[in-house]
PDB file of N, CA and C in Angstrom:
ATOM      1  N   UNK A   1       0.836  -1.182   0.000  1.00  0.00           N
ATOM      2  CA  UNK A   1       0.000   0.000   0.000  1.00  0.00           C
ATOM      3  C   UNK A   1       0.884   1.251   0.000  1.00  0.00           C
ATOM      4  N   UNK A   2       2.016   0.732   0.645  1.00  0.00           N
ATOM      5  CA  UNK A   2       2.992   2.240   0.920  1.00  0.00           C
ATOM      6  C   UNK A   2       3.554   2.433  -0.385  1.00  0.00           C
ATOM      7  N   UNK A   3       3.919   1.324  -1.209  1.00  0.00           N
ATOM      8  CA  UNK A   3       4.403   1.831  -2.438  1.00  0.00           C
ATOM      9  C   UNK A   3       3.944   2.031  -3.915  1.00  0.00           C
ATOM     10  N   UNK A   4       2.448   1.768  -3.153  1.00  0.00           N
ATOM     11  CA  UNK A   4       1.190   2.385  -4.358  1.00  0.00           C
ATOM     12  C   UNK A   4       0.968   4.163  -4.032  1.00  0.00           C
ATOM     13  N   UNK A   5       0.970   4.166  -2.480  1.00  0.00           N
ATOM     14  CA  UNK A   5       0.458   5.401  -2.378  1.00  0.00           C
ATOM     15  C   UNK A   5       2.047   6.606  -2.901  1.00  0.00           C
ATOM     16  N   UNK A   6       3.062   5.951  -2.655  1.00  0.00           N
ATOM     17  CA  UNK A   6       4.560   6.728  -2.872  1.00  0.00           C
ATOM     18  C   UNK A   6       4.500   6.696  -4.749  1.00  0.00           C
ATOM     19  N   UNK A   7       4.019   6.008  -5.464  1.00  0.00           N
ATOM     20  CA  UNK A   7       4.032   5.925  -6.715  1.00  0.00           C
ATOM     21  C   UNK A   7       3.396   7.342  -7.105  1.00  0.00           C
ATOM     22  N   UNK A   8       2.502   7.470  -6.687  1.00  0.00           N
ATOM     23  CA  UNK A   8       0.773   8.452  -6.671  1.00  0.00           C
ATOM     24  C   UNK A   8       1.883  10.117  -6.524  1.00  0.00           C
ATOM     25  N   UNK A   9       2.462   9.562  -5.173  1.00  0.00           N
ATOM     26  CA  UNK A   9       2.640  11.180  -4.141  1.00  0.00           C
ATOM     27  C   UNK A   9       4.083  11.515  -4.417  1.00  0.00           C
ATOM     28  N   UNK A  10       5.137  10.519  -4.374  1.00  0.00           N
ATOM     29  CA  UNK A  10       6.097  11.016  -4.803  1.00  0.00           C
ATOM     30  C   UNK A  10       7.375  11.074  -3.798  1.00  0.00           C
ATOM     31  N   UNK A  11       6.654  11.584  -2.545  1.00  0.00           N
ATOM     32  CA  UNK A  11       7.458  12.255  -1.329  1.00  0.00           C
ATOM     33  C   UNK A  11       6.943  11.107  -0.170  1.00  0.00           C
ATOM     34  N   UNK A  12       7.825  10.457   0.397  1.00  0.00           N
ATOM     35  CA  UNK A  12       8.009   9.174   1.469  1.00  0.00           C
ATOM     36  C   UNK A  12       6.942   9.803   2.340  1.00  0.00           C
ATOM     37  N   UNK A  13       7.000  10.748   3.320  1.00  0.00           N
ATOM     38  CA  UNK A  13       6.072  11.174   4.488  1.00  0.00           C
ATOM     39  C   UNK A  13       4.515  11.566   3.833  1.00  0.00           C
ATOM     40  N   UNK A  14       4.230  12.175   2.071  1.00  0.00           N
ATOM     41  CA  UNK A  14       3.124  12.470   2.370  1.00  0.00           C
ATOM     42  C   UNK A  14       2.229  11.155   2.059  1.00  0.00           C
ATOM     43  N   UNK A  15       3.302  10.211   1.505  1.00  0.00           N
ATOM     44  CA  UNK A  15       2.520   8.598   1.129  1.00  0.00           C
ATOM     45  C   UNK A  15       2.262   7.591   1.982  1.00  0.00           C
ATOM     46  N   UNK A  16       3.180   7.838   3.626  1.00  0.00           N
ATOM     47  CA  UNK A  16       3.003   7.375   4.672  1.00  0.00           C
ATOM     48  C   UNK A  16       1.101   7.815   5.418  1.00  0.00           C
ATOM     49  N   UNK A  17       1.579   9.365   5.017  1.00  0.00           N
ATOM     50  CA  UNK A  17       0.339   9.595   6.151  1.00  0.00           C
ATOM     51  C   UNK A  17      -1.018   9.596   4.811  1.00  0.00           C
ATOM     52  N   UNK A  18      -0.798   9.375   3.761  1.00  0.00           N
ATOM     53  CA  UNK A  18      -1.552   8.664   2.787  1.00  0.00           C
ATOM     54  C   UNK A  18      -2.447   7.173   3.450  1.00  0.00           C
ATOM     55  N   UNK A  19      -1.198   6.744   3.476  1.00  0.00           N
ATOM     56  CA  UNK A  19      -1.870   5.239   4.021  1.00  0.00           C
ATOM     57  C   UNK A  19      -2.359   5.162   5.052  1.00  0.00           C
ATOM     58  N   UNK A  20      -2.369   5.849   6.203  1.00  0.00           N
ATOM     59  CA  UNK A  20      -2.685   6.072   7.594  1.00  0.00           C
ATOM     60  C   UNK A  20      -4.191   6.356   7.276  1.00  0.00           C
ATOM     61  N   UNK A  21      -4.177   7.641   6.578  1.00  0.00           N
ATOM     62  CA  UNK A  21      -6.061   7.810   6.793  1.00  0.00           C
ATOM     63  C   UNK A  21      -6.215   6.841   5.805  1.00  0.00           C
ATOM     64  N   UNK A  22      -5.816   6.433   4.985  1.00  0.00           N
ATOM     65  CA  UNK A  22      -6.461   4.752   4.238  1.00  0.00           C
ATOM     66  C   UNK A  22      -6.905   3.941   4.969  1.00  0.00           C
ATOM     67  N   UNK A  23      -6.184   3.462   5.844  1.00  0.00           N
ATOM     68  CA  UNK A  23      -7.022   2.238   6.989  1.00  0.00           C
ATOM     69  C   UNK A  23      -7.730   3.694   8.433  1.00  0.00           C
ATOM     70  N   UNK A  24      -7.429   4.520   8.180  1.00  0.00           N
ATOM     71  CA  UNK A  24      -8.516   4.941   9.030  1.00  0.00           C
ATOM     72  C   UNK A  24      -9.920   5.043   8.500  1.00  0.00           C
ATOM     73  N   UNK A  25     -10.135   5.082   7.069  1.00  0.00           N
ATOM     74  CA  UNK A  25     -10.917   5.728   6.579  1.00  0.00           C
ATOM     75  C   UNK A  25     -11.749   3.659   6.373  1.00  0.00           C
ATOM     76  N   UNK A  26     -10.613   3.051   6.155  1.00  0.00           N
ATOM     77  CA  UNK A  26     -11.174   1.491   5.837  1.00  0.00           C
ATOM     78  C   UNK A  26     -12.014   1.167   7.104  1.00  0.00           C
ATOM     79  N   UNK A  27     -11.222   1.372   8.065  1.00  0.00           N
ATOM     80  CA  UNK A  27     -11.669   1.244   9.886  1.00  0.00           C
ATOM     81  C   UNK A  27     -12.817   1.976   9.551  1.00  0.00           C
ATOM     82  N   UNK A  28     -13.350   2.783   9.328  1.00  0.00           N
ATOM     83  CA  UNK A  28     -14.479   3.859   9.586  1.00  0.00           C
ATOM     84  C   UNK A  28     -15.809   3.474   8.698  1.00  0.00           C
ATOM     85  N   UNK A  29     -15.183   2.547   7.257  1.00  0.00           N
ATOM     86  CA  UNK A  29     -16.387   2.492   6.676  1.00  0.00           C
ATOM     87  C   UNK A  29     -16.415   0.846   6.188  1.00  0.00           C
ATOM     88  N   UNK A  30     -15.609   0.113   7.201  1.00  0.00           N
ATOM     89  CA  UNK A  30     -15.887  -1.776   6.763  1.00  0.00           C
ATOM     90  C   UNK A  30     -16.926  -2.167   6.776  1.00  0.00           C
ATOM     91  N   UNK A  31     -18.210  -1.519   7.427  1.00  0.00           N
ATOM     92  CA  UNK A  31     -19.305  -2.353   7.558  1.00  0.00           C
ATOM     93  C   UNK A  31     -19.693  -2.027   6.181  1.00  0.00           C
ATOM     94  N   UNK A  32     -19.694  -0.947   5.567  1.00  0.00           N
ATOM     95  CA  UNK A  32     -20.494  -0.655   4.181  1.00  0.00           C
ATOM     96  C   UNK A  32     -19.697  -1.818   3.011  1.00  0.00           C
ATOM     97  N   UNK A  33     -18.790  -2.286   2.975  1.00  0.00           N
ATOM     98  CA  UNK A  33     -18.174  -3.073   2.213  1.00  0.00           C
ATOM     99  C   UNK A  33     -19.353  -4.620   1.957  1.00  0.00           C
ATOM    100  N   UNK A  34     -19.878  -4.983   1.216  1.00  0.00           N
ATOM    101  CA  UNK A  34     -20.499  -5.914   1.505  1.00  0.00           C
ATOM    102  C   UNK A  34     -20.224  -7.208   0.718  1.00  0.00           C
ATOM    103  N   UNK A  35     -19.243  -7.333   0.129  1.00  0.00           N
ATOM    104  CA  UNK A  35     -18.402  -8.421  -0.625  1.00  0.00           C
ATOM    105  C   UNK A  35     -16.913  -8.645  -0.166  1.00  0.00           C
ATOM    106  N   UNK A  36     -16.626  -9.705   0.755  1.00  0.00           N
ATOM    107  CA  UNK A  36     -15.540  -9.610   1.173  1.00  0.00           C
ATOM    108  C   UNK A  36     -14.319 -10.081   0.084  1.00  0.00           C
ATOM    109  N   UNK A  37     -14.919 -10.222  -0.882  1.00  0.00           N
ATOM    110  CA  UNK A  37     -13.780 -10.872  -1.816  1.00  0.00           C
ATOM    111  C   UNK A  37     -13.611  -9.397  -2.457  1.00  0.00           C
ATOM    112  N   UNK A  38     -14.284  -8.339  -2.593  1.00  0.00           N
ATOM    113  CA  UNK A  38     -13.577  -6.984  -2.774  1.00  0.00           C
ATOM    114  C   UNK A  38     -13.116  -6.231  -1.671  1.00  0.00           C
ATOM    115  N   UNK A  39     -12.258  -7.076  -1.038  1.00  0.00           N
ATOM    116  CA  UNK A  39     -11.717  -5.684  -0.395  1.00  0.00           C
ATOM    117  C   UNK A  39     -10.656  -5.459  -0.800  1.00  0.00           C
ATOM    118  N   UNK A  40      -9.462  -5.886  -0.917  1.00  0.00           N
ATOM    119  CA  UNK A  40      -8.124  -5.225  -1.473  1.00  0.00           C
ATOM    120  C   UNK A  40      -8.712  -4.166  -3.052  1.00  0.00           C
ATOM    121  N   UNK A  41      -9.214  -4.812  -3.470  1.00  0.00           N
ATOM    122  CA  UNK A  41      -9.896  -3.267  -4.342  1.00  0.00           C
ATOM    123  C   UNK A  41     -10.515  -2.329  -4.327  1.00  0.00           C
ATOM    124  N   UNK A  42     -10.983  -2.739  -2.922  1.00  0.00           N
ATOM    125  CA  UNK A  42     -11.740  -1.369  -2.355  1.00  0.00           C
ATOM    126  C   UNK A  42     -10.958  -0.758  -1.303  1.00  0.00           C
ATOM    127  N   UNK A  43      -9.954  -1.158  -0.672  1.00  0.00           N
ATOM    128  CA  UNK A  43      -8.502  -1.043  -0.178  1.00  0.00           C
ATOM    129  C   UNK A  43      -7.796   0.370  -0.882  1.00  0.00           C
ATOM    130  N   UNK A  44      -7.565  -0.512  -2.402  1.00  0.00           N
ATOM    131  CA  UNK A  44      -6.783   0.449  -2.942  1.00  0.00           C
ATOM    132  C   UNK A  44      -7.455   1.679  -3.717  1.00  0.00           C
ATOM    133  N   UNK A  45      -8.421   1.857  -3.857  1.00  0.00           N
ATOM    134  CA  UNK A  45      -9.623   2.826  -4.295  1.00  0.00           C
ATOM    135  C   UNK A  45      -9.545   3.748  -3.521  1.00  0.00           C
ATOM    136  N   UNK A  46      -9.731   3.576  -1.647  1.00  0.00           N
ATOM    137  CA  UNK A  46      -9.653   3.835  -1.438  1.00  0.00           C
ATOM    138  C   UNK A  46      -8.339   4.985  -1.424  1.00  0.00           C
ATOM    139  N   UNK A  47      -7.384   4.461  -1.057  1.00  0.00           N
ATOM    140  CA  UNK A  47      -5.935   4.765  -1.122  1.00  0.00           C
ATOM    141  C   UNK A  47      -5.960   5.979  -2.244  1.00  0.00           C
ATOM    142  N   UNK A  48      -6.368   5.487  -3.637  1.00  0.00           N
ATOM    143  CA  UNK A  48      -6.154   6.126  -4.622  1.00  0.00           C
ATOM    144  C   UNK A  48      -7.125   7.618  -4.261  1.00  0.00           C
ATOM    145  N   UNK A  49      -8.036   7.556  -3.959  1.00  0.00           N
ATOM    146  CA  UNK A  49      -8.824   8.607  -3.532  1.00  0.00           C
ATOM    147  C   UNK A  49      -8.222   9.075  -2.978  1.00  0.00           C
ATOM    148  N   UNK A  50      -7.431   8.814  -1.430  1.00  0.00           N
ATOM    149  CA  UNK A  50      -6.747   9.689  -0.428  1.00  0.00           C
ATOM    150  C   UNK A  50      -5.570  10.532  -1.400  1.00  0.00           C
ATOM    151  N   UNK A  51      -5.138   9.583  -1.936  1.00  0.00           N
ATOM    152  CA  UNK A  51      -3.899  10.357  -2.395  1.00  0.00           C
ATOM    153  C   UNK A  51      -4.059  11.554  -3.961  1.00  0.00           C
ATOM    154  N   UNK A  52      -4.941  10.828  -4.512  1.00  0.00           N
ATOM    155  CA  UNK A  52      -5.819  12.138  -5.419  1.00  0.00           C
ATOM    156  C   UNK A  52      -5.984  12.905  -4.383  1.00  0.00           C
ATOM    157  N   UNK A  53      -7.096  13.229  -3.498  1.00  0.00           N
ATOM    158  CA  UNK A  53      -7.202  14.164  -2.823  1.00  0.00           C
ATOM    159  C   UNK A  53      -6.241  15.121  -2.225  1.00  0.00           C
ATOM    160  N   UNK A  54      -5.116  14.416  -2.196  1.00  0.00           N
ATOM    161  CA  UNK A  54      -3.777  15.266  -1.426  1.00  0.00           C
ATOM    162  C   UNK A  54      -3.522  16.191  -2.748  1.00  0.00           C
ATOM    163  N   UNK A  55      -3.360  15.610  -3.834  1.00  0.00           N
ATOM    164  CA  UNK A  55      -2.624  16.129  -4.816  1.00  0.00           C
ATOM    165  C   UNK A  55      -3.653  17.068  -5.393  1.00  0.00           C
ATOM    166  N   UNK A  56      -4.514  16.595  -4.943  1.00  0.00           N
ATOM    167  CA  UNK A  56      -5.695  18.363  -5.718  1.00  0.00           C
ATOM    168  C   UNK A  56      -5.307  19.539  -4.568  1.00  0.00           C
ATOM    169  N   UNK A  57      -4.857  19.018  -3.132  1.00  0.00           N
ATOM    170  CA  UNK A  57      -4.778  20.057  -2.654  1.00  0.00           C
ATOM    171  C   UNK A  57      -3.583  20.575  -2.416  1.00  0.00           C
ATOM    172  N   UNK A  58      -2.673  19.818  -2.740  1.00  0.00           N
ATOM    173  CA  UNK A  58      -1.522  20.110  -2.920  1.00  0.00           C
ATOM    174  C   UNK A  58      -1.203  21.722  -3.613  1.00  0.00           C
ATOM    175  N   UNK A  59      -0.352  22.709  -3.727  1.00  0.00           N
ATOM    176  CA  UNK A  59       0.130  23.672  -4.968  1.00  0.00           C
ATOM    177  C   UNK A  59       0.124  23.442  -6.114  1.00  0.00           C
ATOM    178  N   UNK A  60      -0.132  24.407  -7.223  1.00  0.00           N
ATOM    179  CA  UNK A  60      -0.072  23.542  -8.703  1.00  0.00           C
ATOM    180  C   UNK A  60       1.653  23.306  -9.012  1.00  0.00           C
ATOM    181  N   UNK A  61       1.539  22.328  -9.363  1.00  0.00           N
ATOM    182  CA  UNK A  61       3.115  22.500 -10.220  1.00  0.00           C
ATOM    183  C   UNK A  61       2.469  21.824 -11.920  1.00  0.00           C
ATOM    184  N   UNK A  62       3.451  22.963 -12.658  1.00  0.00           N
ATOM    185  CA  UNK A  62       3.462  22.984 -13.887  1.00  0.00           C
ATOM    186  C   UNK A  62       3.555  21.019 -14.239  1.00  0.00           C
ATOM    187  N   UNK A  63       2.964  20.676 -14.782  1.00  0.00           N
ATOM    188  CA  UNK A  63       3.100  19.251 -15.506  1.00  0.00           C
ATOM    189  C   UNK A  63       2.356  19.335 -16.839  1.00  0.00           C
ATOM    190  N   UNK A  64       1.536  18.233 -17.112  1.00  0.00           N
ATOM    191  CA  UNK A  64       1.465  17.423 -18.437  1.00  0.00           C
ATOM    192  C   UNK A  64      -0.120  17.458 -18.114  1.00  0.00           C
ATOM    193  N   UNK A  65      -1.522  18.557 -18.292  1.00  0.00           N
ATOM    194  CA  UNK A  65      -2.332  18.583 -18.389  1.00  0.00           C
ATOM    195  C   UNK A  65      -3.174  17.565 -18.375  1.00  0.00           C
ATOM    196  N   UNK A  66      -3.236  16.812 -19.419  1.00  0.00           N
ATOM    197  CA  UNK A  66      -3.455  15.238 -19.477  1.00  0.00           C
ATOM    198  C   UNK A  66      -3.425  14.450 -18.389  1.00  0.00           C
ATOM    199  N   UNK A  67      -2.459  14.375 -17.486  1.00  0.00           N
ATOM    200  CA  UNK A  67      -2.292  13.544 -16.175  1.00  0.00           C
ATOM    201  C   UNK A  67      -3.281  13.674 -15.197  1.00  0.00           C
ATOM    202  N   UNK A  68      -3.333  15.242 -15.391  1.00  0.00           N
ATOM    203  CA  UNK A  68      -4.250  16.283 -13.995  1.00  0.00           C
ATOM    204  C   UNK A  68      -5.703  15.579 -14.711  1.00  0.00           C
ATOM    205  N   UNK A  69      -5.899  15.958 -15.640  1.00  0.00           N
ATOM    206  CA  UNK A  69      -7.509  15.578 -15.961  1.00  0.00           C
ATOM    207  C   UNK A  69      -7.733  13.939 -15.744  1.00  0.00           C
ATOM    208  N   UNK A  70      -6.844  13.016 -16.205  1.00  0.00           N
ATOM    209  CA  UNK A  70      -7.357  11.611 -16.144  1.00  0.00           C
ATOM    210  C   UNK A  70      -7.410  11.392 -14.356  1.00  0.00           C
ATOM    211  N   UNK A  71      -6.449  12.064 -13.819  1.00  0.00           N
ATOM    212  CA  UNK A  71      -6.831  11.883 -12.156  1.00  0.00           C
ATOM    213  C   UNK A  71      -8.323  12.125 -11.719  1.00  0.00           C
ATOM    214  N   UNK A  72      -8.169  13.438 -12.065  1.00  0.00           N
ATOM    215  CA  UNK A  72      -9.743  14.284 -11.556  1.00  0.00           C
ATOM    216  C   UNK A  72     -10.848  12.996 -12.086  1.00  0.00           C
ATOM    217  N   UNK A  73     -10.229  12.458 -13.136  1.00  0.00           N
ATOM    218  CA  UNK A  73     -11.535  11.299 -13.758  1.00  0.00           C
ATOM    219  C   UNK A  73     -11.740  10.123 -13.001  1.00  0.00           C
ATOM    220  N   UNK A  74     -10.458   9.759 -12.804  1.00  0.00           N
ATOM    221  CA  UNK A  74     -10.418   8.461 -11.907  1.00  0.00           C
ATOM    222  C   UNK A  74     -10.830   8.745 -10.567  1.00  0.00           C
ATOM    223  N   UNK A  75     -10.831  10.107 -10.047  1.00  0.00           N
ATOM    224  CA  UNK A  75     -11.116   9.941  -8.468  1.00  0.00           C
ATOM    225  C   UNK A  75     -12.613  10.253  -8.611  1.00  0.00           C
ATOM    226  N   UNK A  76     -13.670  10.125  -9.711  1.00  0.00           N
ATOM    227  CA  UNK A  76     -14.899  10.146  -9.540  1.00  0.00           C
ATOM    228  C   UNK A  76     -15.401   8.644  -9.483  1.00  0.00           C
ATOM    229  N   UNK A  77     -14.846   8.056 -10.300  1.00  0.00           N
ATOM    230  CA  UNK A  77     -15.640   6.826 -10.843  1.00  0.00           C
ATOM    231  C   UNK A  77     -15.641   6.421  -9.437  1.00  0.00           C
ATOM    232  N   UNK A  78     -16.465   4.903  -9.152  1.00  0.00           N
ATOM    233  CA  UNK A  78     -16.881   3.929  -8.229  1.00  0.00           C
ATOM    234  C   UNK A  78     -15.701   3.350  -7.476  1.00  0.00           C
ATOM    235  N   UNK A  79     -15.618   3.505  -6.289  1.00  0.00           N
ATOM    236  CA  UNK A  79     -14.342   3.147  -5.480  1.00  0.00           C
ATOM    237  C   UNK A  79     -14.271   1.631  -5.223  1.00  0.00           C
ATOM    238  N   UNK A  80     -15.532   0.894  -5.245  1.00  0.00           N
ATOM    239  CA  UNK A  80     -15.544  -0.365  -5.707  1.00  0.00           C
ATOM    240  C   UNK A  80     -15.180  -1.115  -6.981  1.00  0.00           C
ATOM    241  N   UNK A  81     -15.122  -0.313  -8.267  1.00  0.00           N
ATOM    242  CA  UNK A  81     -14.786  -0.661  -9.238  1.00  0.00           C
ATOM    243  C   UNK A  81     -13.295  -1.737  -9.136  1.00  0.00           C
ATOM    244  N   UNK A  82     -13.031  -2.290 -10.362  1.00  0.00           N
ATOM    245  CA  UNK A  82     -11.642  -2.600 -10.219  1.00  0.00           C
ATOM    246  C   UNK A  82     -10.192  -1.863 -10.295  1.00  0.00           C
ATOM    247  N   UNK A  83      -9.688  -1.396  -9.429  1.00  0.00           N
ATOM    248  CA  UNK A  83      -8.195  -0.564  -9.388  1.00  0.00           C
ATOM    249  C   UNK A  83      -7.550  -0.516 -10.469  1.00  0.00           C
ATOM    250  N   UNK A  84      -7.150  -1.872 -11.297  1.00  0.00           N
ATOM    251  CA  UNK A  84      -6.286  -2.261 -12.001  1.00  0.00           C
ATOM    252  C   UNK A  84      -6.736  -1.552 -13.396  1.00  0.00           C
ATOM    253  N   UNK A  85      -8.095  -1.462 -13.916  1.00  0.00           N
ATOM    254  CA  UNK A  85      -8.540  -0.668 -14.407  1.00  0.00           C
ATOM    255  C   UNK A  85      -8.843   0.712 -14.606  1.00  0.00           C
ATOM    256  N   UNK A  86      -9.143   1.076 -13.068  1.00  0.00           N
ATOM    257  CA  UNK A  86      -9.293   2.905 -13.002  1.00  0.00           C
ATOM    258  C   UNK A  86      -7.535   3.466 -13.417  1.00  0.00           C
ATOM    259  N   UNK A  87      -6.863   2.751 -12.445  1.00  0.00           N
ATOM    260  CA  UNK A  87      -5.556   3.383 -12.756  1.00  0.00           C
ATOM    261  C   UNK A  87      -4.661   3.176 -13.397  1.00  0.00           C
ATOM    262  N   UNK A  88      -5.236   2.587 -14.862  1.00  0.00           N
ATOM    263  CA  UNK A  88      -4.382   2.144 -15.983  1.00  0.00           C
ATOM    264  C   UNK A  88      -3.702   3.269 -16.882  1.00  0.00           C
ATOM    265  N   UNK A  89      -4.434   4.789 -16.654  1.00  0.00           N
ATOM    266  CA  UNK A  89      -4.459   5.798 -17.043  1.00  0.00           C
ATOM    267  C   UNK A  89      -3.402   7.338 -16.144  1.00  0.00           C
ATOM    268  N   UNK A  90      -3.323   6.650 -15.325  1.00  0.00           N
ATOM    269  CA  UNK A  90      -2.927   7.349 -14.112  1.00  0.00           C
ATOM    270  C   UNK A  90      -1.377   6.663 -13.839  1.00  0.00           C
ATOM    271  N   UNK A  91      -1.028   5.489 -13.592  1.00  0.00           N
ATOM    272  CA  UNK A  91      -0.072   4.758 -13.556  1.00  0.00           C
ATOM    273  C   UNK A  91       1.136   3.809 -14.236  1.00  0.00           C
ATOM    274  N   UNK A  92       2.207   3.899 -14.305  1.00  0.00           N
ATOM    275  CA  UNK A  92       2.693   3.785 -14.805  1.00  0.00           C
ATOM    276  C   UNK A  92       2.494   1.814 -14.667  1.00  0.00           C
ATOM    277  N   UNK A  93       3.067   1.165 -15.809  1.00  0.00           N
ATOM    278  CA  UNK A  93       2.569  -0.378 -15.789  1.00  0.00           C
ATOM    279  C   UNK A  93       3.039  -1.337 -14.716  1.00  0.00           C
ATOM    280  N   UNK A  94       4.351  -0.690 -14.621  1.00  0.00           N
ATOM    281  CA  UNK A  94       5.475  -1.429 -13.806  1.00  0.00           C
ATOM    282  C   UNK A  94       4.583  -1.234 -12.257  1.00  0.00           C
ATOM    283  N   UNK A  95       4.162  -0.371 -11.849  1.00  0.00           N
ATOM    284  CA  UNK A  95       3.982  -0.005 -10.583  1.00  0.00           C
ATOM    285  C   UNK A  95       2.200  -0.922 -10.650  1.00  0.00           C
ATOM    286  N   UNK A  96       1.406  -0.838 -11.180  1.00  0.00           N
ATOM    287  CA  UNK A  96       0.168  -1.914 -11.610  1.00  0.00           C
ATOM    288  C   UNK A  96       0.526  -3.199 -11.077  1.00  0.00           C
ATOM    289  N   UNK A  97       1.999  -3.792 -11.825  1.00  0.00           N
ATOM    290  CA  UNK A  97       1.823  -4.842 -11.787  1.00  0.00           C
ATOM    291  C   UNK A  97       2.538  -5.233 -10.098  1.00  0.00           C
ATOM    292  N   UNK A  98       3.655  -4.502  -9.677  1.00  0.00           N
ATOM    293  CA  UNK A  98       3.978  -5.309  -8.327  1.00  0.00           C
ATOM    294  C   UNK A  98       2.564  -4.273  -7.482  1.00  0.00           C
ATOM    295  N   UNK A  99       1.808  -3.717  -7.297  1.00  0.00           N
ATOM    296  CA  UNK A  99       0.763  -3.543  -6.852  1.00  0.00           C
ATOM    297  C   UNK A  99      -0.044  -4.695  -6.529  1.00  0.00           C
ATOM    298  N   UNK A 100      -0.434  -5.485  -7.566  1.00  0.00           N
ATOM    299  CA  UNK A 100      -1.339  -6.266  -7.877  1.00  0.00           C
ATOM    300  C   UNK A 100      -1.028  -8.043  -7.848  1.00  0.00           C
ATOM    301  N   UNK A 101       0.492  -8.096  -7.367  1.00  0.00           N
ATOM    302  CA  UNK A 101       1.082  -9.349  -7.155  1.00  0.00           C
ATOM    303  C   UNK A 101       0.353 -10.456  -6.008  1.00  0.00           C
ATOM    304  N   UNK A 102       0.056 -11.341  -6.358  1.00  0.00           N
ATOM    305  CA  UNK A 102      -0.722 -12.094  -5.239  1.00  0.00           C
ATOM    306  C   UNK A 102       0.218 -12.778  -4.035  1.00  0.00           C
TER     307      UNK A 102
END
């Protein structure tokens, strides 16, 4: 999780406290989960949300337009959806795949 959310953020401490409200936020809303065979995808949805959220509030820094918009896209869709999918657009492949290692 730490090196999905460090992929996302960039900077070691803000991907730490990334993951922190991730399982706080998992702790806060497990009962709504109602398929236990989705949770690591609703795990990392989560995650991905927290750390979108940092980075919208983050300062702008000049980048690649394109990136900023497919985020803003991915942090709408369904947090249940499948990960591997929302952030095919957002992520680089290499980081997908040891993400997603069983």
């Amino acid at each position: 999780m730490y090196s999905y959310c460090r992929s996302m953020l960039r900077e070691p401490a803000g991907a730490a406290d990334a993951v922190q409200e991730t399982f706080l936020v998992a702790t806060a809303r497990l009962r709504q989960l109602r398929d236990r065979r989705t949770f690591r995808p609703w795990l990392y949805a989560l995650a991905r949300n927290e750390c979108l959220r940092r980075l919208r509030a983050a300062p702008a820094v000049s980048g690649p337009r394109d990136a900023t918009e497919s985020a803003t896209q991915a942090a709408e869709l369904d947090p249940a959806a499948e990960p591997r999918a929302l952030l095919a657009d957002i992520a680089p492949p290499a980081v997908l795949a040891s993400a997603f290692r069983s």
